[in-house]
Protein backbone atom coordinates (compact mmCIF):
# COMPACT_ATOMS: atom_id res chain seq x y z
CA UNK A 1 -53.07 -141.99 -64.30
CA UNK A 2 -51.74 -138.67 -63.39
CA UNK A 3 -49.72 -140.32 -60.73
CA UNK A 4 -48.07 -143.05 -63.34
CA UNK A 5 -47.18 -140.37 -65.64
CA UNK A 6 -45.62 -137.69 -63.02
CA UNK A 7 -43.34 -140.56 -61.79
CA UNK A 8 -42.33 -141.47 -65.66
CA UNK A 9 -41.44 -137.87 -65.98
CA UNK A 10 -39.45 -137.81 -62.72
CA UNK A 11 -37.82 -140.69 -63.61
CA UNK A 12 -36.81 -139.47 -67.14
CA UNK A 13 -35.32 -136.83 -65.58
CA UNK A 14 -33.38 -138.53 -62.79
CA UNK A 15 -32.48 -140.98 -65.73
CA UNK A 16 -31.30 -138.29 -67.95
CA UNK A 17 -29.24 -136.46 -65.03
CA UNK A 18 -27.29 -139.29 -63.67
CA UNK A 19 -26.79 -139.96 -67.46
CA UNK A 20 -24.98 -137.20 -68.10
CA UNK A 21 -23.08 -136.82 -64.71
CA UNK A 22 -22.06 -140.22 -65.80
CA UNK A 23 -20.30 -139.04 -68.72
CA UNK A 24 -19.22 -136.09 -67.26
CA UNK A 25 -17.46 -137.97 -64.54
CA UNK A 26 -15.87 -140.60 -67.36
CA UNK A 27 -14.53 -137.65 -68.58
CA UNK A 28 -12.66 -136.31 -65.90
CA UNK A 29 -9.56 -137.30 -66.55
CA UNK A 30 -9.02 -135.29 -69.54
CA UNK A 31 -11.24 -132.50 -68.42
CA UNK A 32 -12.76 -130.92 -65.05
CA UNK A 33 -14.45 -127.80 -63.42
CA UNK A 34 -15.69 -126.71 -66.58
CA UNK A 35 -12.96 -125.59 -68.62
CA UNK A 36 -10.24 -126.97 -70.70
CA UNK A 37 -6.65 -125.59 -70.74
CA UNK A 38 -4.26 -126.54 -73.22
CA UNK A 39 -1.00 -124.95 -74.49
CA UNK A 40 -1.00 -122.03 -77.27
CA UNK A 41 2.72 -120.79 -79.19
CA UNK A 42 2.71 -116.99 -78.51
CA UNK A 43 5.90 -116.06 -80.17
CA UNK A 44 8.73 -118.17 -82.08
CA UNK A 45 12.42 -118.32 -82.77
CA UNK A 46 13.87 -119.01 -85.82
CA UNK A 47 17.40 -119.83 -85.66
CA UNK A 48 19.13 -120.68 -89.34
CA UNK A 49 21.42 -124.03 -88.37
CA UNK A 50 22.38 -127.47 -90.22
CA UNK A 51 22.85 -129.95 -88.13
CA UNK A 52 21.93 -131.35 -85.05
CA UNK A 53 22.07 -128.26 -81.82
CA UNK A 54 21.40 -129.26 -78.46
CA UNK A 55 19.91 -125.96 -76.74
CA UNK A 56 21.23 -125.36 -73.72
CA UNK A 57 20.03 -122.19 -72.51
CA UNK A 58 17.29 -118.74 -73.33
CA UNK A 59 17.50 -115.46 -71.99
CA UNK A 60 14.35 -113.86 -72.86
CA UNK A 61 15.90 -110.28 -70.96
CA UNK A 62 18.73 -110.12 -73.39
CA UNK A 63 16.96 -112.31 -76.14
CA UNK A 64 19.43 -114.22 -76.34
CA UNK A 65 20.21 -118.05 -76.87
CA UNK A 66 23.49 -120.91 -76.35
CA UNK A 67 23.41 -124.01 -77.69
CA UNK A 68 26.16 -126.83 -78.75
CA UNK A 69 26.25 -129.28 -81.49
CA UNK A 70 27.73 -132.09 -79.61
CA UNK A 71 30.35 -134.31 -81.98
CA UNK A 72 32.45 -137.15 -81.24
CA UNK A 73 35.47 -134.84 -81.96
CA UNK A 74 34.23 -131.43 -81.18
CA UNK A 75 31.61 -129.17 -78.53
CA UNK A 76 31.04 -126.08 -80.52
CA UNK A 77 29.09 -123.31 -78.17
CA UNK A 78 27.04 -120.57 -80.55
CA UNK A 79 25.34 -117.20 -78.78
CA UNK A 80 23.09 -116.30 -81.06
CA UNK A 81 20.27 -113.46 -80.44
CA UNK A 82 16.73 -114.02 -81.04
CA UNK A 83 16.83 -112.17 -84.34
CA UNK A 84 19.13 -115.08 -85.52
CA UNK A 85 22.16 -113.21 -85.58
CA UNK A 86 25.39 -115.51 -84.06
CA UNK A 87 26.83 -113.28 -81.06
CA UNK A 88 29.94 -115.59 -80.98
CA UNK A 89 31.04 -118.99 -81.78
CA UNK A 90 33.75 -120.94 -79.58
CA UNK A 91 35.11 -124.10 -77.94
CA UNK A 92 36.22 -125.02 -74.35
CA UNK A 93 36.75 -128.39 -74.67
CA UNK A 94 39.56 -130.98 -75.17
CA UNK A 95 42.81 -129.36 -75.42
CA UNK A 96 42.26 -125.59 -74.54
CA UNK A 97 43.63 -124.79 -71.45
CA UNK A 98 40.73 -123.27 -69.87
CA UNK A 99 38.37 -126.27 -70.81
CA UNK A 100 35.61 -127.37 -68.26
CA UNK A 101 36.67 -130.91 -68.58
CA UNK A 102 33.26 -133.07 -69.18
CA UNK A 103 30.46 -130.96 -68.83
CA UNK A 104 28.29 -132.16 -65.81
CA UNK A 105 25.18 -129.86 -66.77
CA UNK A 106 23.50 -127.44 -69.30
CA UNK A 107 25.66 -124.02 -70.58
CA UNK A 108 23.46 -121.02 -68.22
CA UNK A 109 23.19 -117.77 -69.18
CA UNK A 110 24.18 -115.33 -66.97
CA UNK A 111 23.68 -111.64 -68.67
CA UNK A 112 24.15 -110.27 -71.91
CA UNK A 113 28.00 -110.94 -71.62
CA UNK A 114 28.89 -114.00 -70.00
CA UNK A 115 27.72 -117.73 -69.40
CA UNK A 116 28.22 -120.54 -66.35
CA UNK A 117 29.88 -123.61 -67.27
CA UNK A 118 29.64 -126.63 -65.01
CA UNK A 119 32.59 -129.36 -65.57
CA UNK A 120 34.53 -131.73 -63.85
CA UNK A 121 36.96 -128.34 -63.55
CA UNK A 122 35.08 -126.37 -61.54
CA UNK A 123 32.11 -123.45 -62.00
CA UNK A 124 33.84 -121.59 -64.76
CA UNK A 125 32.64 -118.43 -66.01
CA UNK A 126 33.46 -116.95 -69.62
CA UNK A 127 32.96 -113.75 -71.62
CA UNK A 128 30.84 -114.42 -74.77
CA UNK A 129 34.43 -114.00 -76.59
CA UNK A 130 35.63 -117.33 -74.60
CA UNK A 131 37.53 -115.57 -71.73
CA UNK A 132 37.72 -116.96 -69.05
CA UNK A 133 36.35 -114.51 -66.39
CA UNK A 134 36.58 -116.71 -63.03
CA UNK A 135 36.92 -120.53 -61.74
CA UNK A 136 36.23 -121.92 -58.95
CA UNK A 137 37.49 -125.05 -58.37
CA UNK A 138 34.88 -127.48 -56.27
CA UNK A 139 35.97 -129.61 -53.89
CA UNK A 140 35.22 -133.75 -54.49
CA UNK A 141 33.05 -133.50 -57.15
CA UNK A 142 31.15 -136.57 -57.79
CA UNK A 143 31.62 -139.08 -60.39
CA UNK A 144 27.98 -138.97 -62.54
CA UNK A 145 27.22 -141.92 -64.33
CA UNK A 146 25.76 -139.53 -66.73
CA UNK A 147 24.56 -136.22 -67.51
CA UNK A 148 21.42 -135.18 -69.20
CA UNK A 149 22.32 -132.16 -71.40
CA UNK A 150 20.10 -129.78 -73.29
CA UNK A 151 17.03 -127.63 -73.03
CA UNK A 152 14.97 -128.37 -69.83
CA UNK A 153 17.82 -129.58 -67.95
CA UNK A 154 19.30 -127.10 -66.85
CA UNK A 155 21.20 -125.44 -63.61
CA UNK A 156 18.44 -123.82 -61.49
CA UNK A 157 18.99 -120.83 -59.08
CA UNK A 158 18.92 -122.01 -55.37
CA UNK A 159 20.00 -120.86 -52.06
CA UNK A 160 23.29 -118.75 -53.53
CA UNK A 161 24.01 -121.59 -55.22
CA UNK A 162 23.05 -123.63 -58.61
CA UNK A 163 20.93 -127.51 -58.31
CA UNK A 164 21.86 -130.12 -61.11
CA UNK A 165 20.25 -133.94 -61.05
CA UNK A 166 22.63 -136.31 -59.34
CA UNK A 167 23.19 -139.40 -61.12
CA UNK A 168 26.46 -140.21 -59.36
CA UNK A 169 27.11 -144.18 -59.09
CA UNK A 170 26.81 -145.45 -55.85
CA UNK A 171 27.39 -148.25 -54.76
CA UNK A 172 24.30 -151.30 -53.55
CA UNK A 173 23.82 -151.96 -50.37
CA UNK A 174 22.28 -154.97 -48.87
CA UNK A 175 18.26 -153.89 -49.69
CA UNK A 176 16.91 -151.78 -51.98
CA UNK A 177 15.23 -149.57 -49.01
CA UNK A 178 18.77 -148.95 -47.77
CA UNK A 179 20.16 -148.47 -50.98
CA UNK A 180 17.13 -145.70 -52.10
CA UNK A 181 17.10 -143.74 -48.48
CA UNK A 182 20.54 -143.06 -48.81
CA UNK A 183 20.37 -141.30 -52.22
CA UNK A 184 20.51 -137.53 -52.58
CA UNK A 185 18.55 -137.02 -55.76
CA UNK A 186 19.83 -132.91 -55.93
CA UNK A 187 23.31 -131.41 -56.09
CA UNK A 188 23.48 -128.18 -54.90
CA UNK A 189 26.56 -126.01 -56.23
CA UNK A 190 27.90 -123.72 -53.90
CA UNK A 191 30.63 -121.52 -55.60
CA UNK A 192 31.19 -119.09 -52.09
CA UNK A 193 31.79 -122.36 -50.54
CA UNK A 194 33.52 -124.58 -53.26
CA UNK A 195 31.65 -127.24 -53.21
CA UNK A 196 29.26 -129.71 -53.89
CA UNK A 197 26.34 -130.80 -51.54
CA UNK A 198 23.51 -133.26 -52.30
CA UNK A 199 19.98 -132.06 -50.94
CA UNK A 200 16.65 -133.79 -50.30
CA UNK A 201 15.62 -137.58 -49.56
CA UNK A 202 13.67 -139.63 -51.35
CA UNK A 203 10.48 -139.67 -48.99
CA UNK A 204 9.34 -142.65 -46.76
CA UNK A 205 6.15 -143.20 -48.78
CA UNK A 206 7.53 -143.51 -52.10
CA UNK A 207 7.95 -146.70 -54.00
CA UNK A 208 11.65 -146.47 -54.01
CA UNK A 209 11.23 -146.99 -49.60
CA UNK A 210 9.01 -150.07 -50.07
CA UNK A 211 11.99 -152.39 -50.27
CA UNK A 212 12.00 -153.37 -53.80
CA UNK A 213 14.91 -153.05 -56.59
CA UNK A 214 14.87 -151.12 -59.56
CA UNK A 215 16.91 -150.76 -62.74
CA UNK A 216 19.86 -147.68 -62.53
CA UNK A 217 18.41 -143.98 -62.24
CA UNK A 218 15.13 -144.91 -62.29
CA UNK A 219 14.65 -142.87 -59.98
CA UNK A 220 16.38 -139.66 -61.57
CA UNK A 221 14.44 -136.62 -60.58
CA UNK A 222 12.32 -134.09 -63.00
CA UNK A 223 11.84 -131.11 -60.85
CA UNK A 224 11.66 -127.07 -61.04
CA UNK A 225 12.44 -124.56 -58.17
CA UNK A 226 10.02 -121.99 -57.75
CA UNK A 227 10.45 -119.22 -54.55
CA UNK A 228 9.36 -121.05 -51.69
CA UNK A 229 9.43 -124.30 -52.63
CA UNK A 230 10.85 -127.53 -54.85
CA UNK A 231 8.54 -129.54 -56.90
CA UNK A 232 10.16 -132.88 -57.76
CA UNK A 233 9.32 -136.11 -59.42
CA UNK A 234 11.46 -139.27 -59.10
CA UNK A 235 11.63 -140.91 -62.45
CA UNK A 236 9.02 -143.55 -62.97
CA UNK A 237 7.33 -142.91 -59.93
CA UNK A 238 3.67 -140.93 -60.82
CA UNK A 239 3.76 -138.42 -57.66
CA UNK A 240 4.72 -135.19 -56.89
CA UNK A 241 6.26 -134.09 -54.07
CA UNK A 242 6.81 -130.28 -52.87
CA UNK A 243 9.98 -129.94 -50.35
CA UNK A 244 10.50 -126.06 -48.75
CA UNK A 245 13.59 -124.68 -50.40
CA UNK A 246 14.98 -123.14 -47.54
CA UNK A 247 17.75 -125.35 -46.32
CA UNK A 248 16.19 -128.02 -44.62
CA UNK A 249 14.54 -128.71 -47.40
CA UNK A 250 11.61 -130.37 -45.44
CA UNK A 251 8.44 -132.06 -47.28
CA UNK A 252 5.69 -130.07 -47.47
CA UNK A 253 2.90 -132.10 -49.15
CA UNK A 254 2.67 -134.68 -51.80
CA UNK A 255 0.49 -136.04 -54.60
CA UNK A 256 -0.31 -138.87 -56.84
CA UNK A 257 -0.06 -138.15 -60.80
CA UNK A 258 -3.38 -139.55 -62.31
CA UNK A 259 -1.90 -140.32 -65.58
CA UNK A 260 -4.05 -141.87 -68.07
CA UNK A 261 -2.60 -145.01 -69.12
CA UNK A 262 0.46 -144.94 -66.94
CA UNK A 263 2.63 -148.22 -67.37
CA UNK A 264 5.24 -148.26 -64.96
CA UNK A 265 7.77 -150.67 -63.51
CA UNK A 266 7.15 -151.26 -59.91
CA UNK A 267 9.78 -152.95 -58.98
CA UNK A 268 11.60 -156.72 -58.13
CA UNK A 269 12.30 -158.19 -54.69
CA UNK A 270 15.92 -159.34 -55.97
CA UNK A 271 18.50 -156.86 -57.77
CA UNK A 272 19.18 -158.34 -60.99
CA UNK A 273 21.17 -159.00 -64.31
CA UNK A 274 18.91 -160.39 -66.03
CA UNK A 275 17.60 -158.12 -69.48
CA UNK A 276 13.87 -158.42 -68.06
CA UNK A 277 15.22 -156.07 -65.56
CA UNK A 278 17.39 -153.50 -66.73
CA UNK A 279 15.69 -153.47 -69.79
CA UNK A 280 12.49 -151.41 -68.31
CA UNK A 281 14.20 -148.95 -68.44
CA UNK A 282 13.20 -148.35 -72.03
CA UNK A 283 9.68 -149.46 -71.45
CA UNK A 284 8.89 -148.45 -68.36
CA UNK A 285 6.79 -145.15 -68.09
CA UNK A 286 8.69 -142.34 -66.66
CA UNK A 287 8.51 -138.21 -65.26
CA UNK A 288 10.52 -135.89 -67.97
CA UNK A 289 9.55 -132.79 -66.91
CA UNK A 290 8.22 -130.52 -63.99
CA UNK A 291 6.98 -127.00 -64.15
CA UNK A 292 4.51 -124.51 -62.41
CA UNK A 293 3.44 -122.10 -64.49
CA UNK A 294 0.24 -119.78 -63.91
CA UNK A 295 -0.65 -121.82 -60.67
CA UNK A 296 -0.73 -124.92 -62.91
CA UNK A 297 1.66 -128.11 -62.43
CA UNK A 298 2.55 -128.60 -66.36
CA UNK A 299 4.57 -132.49 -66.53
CA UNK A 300 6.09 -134.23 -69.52
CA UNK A 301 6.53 -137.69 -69.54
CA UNK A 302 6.93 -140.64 -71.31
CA UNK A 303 3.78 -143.43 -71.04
CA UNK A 304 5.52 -146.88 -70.97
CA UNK A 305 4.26 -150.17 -72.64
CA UNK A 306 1.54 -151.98 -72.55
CA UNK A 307 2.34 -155.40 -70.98
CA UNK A 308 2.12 -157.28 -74.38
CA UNK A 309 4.63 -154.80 -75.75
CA UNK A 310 7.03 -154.81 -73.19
CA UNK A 311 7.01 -158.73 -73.24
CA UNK A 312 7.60 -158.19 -77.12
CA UNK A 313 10.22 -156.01 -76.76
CA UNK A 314 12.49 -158.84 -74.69
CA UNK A 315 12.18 -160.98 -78.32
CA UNK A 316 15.07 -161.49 -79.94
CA UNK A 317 14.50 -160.42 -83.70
CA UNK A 318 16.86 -159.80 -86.64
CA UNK A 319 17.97 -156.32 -86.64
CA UNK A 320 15.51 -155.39 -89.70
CA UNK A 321 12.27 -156.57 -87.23
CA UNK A 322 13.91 -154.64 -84.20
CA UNK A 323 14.20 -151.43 -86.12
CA UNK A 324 10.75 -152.07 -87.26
CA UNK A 325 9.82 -152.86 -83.99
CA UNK A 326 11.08 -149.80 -81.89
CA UNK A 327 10.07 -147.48 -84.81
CA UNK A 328 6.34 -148.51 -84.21
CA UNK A 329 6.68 -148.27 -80.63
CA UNK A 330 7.90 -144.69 -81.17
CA UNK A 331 5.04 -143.88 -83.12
CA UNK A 332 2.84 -146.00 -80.38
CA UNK A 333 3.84 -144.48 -76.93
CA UNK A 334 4.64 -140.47 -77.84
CA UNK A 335 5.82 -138.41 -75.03
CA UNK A 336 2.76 -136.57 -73.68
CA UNK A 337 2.22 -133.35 -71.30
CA UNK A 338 -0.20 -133.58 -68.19
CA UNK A 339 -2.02 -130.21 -67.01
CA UNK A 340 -3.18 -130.26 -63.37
CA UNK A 341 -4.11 -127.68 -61.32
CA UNK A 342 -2.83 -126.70 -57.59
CA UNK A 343 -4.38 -129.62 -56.42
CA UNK A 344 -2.90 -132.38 -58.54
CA UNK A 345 -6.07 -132.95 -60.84
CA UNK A 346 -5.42 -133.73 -64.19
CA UNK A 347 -7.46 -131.11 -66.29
CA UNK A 348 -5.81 -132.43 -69.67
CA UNK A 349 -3.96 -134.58 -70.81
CA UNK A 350 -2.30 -134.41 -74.87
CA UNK A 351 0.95 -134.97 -77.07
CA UNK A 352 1.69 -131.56 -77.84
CA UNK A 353 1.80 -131.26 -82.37
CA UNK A 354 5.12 -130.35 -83.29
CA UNK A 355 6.75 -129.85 -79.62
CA UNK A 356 9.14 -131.65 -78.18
CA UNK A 357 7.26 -132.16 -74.35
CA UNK A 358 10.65 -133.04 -72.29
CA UNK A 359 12.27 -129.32 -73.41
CA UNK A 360 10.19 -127.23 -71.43
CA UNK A 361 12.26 -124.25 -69.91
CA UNK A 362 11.17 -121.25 -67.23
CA UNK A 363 12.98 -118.12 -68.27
CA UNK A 364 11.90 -114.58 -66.85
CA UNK A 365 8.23 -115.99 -66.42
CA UNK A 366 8.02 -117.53 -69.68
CA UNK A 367 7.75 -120.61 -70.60
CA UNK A 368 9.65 -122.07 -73.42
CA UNK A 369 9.66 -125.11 -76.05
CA UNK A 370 11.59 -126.95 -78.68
CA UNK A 371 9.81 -127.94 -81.26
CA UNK A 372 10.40 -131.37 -82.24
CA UNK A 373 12.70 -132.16 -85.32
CA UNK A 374 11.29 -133.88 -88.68
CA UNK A 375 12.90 -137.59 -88.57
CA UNK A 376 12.39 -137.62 -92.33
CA UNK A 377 13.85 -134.26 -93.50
CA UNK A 378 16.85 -132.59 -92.55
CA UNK A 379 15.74 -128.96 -91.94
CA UNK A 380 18.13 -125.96 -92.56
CA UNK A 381 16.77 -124.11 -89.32
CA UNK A 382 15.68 -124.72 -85.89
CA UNK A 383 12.88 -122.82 -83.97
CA UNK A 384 12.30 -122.69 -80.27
CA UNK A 385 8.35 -121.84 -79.03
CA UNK A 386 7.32 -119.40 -76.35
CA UNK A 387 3.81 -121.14 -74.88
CA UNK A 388 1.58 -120.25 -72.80
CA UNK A 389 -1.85 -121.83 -71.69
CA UNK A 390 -5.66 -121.43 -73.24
CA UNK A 391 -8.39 -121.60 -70.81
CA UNK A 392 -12.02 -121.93 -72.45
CA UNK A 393 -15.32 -122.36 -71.08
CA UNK A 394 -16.89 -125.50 -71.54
C-alpha cells in the first residue's frame, strides 16, 4: 500500500512538472529566461503643427528636430528645437538655384547649425538659414526607383562616408539567382571621393539565392550600423544577418527571425505579370526596421496575410467593398515590434499602443519614436517618443 501510494505521489509530481514546463515552453515565443522586456516612453516631444510632417531627422545633443511636409507643389524643411520653438523654415526645391534636385534620402542633422542633404545634385550642405555651405557633386549617381523618406530611414554614419538603401532599377537577368547575387542592397556615399559605391551581397543562403523570382524590392534592406558591425534584413525575408563594417564588409554570422505568425511570400519559379505576383507585395509579410539597442535586436515589421486573405485580396470588388476591405485588413495585420536578445530569441513580441513601429531612430544612444497619427481626427500637434526598454522578473 505504501508502495502504490509513493508512486501516485511521484507521479503527481512528474505529472505536474512536465505540466508546467509544457506551458512554459508554449510560451516561449512571447517570453523566455524569466523575464519580460517591453518598451517604456521616457520623455516626449511636443511639436505644435497642422498638417501632415514627415520627420526626417533628431538631434538629441542640440535638441533639435527637421522635418518636411511633403506637397505636390512644395517641400517645406522646419528646424524646430525640442521646446517647440521653429529655428528656421525654408525650401530647396524646384526652382531655387541651390536645390538638391529629388531628394534620394532623409534631411541629417549635422550640428546645431547646419544639415546634409542627399539629391540627385550632389551631398549638399546648408546653414539652418538655407545657405548653401558646400556641394559636392557625386559622380553617376544611380537612378532609384524610389526612396523611402522619413523618420527611421535615414543616412547612417559609415566608413567616412554616409549608407542609404539602394532601390536603383536594374535590369533581369536570365534567373532570379543571377538577378539577386548581383544586387548591392547598400549605397555608400563617399563625399572625399565623390561618389557613390554599393556595399554588401545578398548572402548565398538566403531565399533570394535559391533561384526563385520575387516581386520589385522585395528584398529592400532594414538595417542599422553599429561600431563594428552591420545588422541587415532583406525585406520579406525573416533573418538577420551581421556583415563587419570595415570595408570588406564580410558576413559574420546570421539568424532566423522566429516571428509569430509570419506570412511571407516565398517566391515563383517564373518572373511574372500577372497581379497574383506583384501584388504580394502588399500582403506579403515584410522587415521595417532594425536596431540594437542595450544588447537587444529591437525589429519592426509588418505580419502579412493569412492565405484566405491574401486570396481575398486578388477579388475584384466595387470600390466601396475594397475600401472596406483594406480598412479591415489594416485593423487585422498591425505593424508589430519583435524583442530578441543577442542570440536571436524572441523574448516578446507586441504592437506597440500609440507608436508608429517602422519610425524607430538611434540618436546619441537613444532611441526614438513617432507616435502614430489618429486616422479619425486631425490633431493640431505632433509628438515624437524617447523609449527605452522594461525588464521585469517573472
Amino acid at each position: 500500500m505504501k508502495n502504490i501510494l509513493l508512486f501516485a505521489l511521484v507521479y503527481s509530481i512528474l505529472f505536474f512538472s512536465c505540466k508546467k514546463k509544457e506551458n512554459k515552453e508554449s510560451s516561449k515565443v512571447r517570453i523566455k529566461n524569466n523575464y519580460s522586456i517591453s518598451l517604456e516612453r521616457i520623455d516626449s516631444i511636443t511639436f505644435d503643427y497642422i498638417g501632415n510632417p514627415t520627420i526626417h531627422d533628431l538631434d538629441p545633443k542640440n535638441r533639435m528636430a527637421i522635418f518636411m511636409e511633403h506637397k505636390e507643389s512644395s517641400q517645406i524643411i522646419n528646424i524646430t528645437s525640442f521646446d517647440g520653438q521653429l529655428i528656421s523654415s525654408l525650401s530647396k526645391w524646384g526652382d531655387q538655384p541651390d536645390n538638391y534636385g529629388k531628394l534620394l534620402a532623409s534631411l541629417k542633422i549635422i550640428n546645431k547649425n547646419s544639415f546634409y542633404a542627399l539629391g540627385t545634385r550632389g551631398l549638399l550642405k546648408f546653414n539652418f538659414d538655407g545657405t548653401l555651405i558646400s556641394s559636392v557633386h557625386i559622380s553617376e549617381i544611380p537612378l532609384l526607383g524610389f526612396s523611402n523618406i522619413g523618420m527611421g530611414d535615414g543616412m547612417e554614419e559609415l566608413n567616412s562616408g554616409f549608407t542609404i538603401e539602394n532601390r536603383e532599377s536594374t535590369p533581369k537577368l536570365k534567373s532570379g539567382k543571377e538577378y539577386y547575387s548581383n544586387i548591392k542592397p547598400l549605397l555608400l556615399v563617399l563625399p572625399n571621393k565623390n561618389e557613390i559605391v554599393g556595399i554588401l551581397k545578398i548572402p548565398d543562403s538566403s531565399i533570394f539565392l535559391k533561384g526563385k523570382w520575387f516581386f520589385n524590392n522585395a528584398w529592400d534592406p532594414a538595417y542599422t550600423v553599429i561600431k563594428d558591425q552591420i545588422v541587415i534584413a532583406f525585406g520579406l525575408e525573416p533573418k538577420l544577418y551581421c556583415f563587419s563594417s570595415n570595408e570588406l564588409y564580410s558576413l559574420i554570422k546570421e539568424f532566423p527571425l522566429n516571428l509569430p505568425d509570419y506570412q511571407y511570400f516565398k517566391g515563383l519559379d517564373e518572373f511574372s505579370s500577372d497581379v497574383r505576383f506583384f501584388g504580394q507585395a502588399r500582403t506579403s509579410g515584410k522587415i521595417l526596421n532594425v536596431k540594437k539597442f542595450n544588447d537587444f535586436f529591437i525589429i519592426s515589421y509588418f505580419p502579412g496575410f493569412n492565405a484566405s486573405d491574401m486570396e481575398e485580396s486578388f477579388i475584384n470588388k466595387s470600390p466601396e467593398a475594397s475600401i472596406e476591405f483594406w480598412s479591415k485588413m489594416k485593423e487585422k495585420y498591425p505593424s508589430r515590434i519583435a524583442i530578441l536578445d543577442s542570440t536571436g530569441n524572441v523574448i516578446n513580441d507586441f504592437v506597440p499602443e500609440g507608436l508608429e513601429p517602422s519610425s524607430m531612430l538611434l540618436r546619441d544612444g537613444q532611441l526614438w519614436m513617432m507616435e502614430k497619427p489618429d486616422e479619425e481626427v486631425e490633431r493640431d500637434y505632433y509628438r515624437l517618443f524617447r523609449v527605452g526598454l522594461k525588464v521585469e522578473n517573472i
